[in-house]
PDB file of N, CA and C in Angstrom:
ATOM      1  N   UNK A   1       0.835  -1.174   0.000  1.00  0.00           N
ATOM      2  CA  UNK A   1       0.000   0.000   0.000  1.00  0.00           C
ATOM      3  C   UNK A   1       0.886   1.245   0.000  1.00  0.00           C
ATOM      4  N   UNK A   2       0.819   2.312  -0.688  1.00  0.00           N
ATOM      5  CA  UNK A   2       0.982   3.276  -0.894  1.00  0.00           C
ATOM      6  C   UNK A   2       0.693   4.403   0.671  1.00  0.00           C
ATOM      7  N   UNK A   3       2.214   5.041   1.113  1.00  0.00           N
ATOM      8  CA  UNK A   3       1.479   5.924   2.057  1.00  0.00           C
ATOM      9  C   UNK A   3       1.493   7.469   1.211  1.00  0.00           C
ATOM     10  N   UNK A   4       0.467   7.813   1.531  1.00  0.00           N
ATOM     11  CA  UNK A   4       0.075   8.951   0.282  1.00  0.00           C
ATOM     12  C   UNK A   4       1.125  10.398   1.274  1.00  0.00           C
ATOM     13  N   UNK A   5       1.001  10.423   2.367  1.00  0.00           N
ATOM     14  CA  UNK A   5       1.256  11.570   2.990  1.00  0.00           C
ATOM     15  C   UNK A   5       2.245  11.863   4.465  1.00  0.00           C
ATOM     16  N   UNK A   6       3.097  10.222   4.228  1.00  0.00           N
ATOM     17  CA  UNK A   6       4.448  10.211   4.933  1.00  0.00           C
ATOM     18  C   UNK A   6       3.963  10.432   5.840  1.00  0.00           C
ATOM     19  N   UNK A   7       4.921  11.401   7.062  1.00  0.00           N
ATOM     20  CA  UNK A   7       4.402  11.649   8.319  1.00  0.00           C
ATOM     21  C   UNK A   7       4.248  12.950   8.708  1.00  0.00           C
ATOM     22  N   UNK A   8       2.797  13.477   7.933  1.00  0.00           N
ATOM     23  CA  UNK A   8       2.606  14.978   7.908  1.00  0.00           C
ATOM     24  C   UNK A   8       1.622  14.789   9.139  1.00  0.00           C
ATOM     25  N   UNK A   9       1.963  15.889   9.469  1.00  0.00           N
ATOM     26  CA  UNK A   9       1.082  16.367  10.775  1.00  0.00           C
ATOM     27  C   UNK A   9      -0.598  16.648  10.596  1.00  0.00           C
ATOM     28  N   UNK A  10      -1.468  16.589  11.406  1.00  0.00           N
ATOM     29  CA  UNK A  10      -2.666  16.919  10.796  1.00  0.00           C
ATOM     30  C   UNK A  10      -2.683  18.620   9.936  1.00  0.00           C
ATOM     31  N   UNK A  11      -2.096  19.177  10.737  1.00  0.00           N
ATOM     32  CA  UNK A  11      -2.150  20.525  10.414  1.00  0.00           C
ATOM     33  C   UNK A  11      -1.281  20.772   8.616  1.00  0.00           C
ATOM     34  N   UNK A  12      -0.486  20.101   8.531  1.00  0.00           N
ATOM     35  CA  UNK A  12       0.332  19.772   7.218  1.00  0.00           C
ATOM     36  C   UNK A  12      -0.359  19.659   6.012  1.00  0.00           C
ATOM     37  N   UNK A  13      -1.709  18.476   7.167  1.00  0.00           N
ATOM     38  CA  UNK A  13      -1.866  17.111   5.651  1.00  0.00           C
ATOM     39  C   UNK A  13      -3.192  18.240   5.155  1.00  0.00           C
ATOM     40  N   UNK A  14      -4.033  19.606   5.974  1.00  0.00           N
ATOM     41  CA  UNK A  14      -4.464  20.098   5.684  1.00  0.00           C
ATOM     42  C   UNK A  14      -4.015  21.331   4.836  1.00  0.00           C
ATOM     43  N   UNK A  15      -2.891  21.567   4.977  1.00  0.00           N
ATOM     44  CA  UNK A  15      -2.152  22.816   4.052  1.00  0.00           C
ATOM     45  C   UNK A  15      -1.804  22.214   2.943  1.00  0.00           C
ATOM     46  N   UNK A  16      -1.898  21.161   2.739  1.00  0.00           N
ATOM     47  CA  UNK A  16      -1.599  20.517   1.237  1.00  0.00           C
ATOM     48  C   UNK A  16      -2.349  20.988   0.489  1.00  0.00           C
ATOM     49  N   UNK A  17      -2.480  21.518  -0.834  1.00  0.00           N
ATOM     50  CA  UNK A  17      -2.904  21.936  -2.128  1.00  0.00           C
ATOM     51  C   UNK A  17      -4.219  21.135  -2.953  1.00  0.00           C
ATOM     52  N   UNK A  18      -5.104  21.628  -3.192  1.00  0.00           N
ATOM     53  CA  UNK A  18      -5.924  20.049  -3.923  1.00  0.00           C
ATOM     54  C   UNK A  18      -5.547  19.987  -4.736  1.00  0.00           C
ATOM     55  N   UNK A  19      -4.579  20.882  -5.770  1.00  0.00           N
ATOM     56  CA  UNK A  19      -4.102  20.277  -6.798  1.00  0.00           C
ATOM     57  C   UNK A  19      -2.695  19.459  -6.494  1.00  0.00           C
ATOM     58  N   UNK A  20      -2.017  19.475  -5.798  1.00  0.00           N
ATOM     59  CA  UNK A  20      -1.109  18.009  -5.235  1.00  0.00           C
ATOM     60  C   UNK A  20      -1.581  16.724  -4.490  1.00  0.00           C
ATOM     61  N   UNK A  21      -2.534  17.055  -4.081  1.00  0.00           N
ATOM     62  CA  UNK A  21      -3.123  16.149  -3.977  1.00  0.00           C
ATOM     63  C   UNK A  21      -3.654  15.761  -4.517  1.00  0.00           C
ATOM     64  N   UNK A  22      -4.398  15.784  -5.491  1.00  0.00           N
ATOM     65  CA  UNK A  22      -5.233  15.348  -6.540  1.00  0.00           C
ATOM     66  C   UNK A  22      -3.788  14.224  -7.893  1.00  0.00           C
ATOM     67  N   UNK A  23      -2.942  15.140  -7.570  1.00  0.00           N
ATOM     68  CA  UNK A  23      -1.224  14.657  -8.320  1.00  0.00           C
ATOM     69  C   UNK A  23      -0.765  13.510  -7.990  1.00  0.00           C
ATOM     70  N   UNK A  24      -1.269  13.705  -6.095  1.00  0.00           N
ATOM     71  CA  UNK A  24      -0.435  12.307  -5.393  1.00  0.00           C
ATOM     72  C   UNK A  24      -1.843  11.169  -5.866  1.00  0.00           C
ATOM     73  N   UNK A  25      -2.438  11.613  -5.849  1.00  0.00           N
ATOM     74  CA  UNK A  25      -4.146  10.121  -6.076  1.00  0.00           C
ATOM     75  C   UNK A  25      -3.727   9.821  -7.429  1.00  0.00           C
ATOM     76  N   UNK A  26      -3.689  10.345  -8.339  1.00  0.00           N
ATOM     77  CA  UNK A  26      -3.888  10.274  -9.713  1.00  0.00           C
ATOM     78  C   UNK A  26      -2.445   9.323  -9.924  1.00  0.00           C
ATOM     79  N   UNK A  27      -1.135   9.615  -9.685  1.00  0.00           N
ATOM     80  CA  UNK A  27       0.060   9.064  -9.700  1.00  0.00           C
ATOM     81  C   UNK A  27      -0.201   7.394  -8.989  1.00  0.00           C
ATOM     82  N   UNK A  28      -0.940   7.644  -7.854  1.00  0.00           N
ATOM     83  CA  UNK A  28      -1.045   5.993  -7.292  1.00  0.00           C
ATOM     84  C   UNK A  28      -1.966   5.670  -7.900  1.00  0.00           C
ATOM     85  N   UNK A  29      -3.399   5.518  -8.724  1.00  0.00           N
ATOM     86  CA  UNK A  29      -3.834   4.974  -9.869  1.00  0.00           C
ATOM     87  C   UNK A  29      -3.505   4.462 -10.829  1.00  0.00           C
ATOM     88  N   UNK A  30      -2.284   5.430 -11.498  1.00  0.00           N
ATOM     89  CA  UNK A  30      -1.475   4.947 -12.726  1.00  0.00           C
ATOM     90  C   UNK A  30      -0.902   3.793 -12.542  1.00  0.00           C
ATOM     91  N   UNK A  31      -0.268   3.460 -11.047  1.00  0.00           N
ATOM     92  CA  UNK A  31       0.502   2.458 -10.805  1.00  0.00           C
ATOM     93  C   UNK A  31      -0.065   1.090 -10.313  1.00  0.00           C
ATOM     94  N   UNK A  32      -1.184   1.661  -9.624  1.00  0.00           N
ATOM     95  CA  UNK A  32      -2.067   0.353  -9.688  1.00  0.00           C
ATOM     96  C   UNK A  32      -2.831  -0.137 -10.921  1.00  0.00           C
ATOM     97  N   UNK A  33      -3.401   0.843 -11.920  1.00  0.00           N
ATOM     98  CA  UNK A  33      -3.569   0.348 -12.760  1.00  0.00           C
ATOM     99  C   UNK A  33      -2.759  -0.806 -14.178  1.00  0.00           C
ATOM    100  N   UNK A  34      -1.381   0.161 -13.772  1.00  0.00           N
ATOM    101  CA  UNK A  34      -0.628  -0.950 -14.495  1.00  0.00           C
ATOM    102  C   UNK A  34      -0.012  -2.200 -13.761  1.00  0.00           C
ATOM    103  N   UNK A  35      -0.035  -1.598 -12.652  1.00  0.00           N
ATOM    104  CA  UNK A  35       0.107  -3.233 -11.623  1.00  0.00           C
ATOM    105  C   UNK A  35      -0.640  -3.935 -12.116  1.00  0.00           C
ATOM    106  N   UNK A  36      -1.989  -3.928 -12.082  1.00  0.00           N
ATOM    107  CA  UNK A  36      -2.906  -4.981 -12.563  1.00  0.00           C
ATOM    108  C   UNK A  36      -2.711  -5.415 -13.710  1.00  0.00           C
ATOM    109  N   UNK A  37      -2.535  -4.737 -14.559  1.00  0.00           N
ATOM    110  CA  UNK A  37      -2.307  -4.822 -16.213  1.00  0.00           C
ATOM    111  C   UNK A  37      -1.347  -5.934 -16.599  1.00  0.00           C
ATOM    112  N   UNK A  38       0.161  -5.081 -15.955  1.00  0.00           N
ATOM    113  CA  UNK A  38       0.657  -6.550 -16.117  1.00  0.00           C
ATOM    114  C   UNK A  38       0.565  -7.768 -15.665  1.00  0.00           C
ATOM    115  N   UNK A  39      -0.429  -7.934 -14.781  1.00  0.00           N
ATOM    116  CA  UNK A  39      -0.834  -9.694 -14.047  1.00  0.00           C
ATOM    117  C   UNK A  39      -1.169 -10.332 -15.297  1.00  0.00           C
ATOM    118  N   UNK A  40      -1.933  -9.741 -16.254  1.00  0.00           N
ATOM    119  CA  UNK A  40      -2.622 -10.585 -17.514  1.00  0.00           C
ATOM    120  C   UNK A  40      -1.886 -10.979 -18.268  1.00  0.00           C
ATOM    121  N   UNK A  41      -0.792 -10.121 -18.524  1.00  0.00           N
ATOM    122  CA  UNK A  41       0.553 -10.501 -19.497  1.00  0.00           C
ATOM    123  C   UNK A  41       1.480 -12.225 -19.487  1.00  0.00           C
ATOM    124  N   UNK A  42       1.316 -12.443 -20.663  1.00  0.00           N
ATOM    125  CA  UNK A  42       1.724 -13.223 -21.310  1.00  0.00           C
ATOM    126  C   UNK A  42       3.584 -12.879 -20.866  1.00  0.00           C
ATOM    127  N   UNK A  43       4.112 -14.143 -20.805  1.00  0.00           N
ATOM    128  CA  UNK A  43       5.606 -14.096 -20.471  1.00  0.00           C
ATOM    129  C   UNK A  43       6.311 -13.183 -21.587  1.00  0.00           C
ATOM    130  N   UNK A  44       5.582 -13.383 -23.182  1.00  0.00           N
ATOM    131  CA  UNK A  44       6.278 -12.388 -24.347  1.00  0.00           C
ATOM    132  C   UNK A  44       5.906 -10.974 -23.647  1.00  0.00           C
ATOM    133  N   UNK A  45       4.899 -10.616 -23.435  1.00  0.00           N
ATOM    134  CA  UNK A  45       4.259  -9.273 -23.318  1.00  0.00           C
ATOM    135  C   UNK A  45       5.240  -8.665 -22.262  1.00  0.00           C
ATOM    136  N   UNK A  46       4.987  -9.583 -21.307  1.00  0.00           N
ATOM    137  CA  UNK A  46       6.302  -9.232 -20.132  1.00  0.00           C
ATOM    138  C   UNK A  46       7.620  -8.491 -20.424  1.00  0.00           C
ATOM    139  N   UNK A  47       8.634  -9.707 -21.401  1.00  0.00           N
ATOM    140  CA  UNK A  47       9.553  -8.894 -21.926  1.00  0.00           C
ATOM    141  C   UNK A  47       9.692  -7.950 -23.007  1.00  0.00           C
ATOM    142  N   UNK A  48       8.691  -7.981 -24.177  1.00  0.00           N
ATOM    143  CA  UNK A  48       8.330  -6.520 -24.676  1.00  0.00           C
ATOM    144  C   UNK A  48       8.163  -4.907 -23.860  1.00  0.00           C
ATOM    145  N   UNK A  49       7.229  -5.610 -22.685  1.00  0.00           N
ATOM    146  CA  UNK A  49       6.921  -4.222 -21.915  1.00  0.00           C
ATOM    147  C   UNK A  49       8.703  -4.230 -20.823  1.00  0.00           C
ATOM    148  N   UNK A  50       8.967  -4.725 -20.774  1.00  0.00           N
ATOM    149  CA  UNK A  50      10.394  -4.705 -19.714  1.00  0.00           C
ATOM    150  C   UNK A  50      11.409  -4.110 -20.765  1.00  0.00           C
ATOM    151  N   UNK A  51      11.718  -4.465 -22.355  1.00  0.00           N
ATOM    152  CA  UNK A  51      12.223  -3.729 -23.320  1.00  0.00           C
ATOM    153  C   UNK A  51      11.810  -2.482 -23.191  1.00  0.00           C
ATOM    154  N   UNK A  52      10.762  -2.399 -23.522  1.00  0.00           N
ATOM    155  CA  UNK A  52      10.331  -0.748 -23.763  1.00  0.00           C
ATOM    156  C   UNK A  52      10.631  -0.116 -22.583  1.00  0.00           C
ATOM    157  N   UNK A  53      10.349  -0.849 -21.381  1.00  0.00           N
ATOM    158  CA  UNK A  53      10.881   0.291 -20.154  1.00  0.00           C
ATOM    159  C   UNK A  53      12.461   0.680 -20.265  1.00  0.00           C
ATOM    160  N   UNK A  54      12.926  -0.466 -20.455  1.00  0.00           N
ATOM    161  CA  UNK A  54      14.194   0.002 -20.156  1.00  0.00           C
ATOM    162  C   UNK A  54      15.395   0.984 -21.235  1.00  0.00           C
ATOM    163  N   UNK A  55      14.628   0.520 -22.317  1.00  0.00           N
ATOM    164  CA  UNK A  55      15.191   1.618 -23.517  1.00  0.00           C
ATOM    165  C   UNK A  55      14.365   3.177 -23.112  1.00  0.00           C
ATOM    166  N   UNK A  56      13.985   3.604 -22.192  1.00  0.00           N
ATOM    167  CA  UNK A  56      13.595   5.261 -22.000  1.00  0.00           C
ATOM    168  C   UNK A  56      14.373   5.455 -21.771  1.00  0.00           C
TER     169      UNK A  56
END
């Protein structure tokens, strides 16, 4: 699990921005979504997508 907001104080986790926050939600979606994504993958798909990562 993802900790979204480390060890901010209450008073902190309220001075946070909704647009960073909205940055930090949206960023842990992306990653769960492709977490899941690759569960379905085929062992080829695997190393295609592990190619493409690693050639960025």
């Amino acid at each position: 699990m993802f900790d979204l907001f480390g060890d901010f104080s209450p008073d902190e986790l309220q001075a946070i921005a909704d647009d960073d926050l909205a940055n930090r939600i949206k960023n842990i979606l992306i990653v769960e979504s492709v977490a899941g994504t690759l569960n379905d993958l085929t062992p080829e798909q695997i190393r295609m997508y592990d190619e493409a990562v690693e050639g960025r």
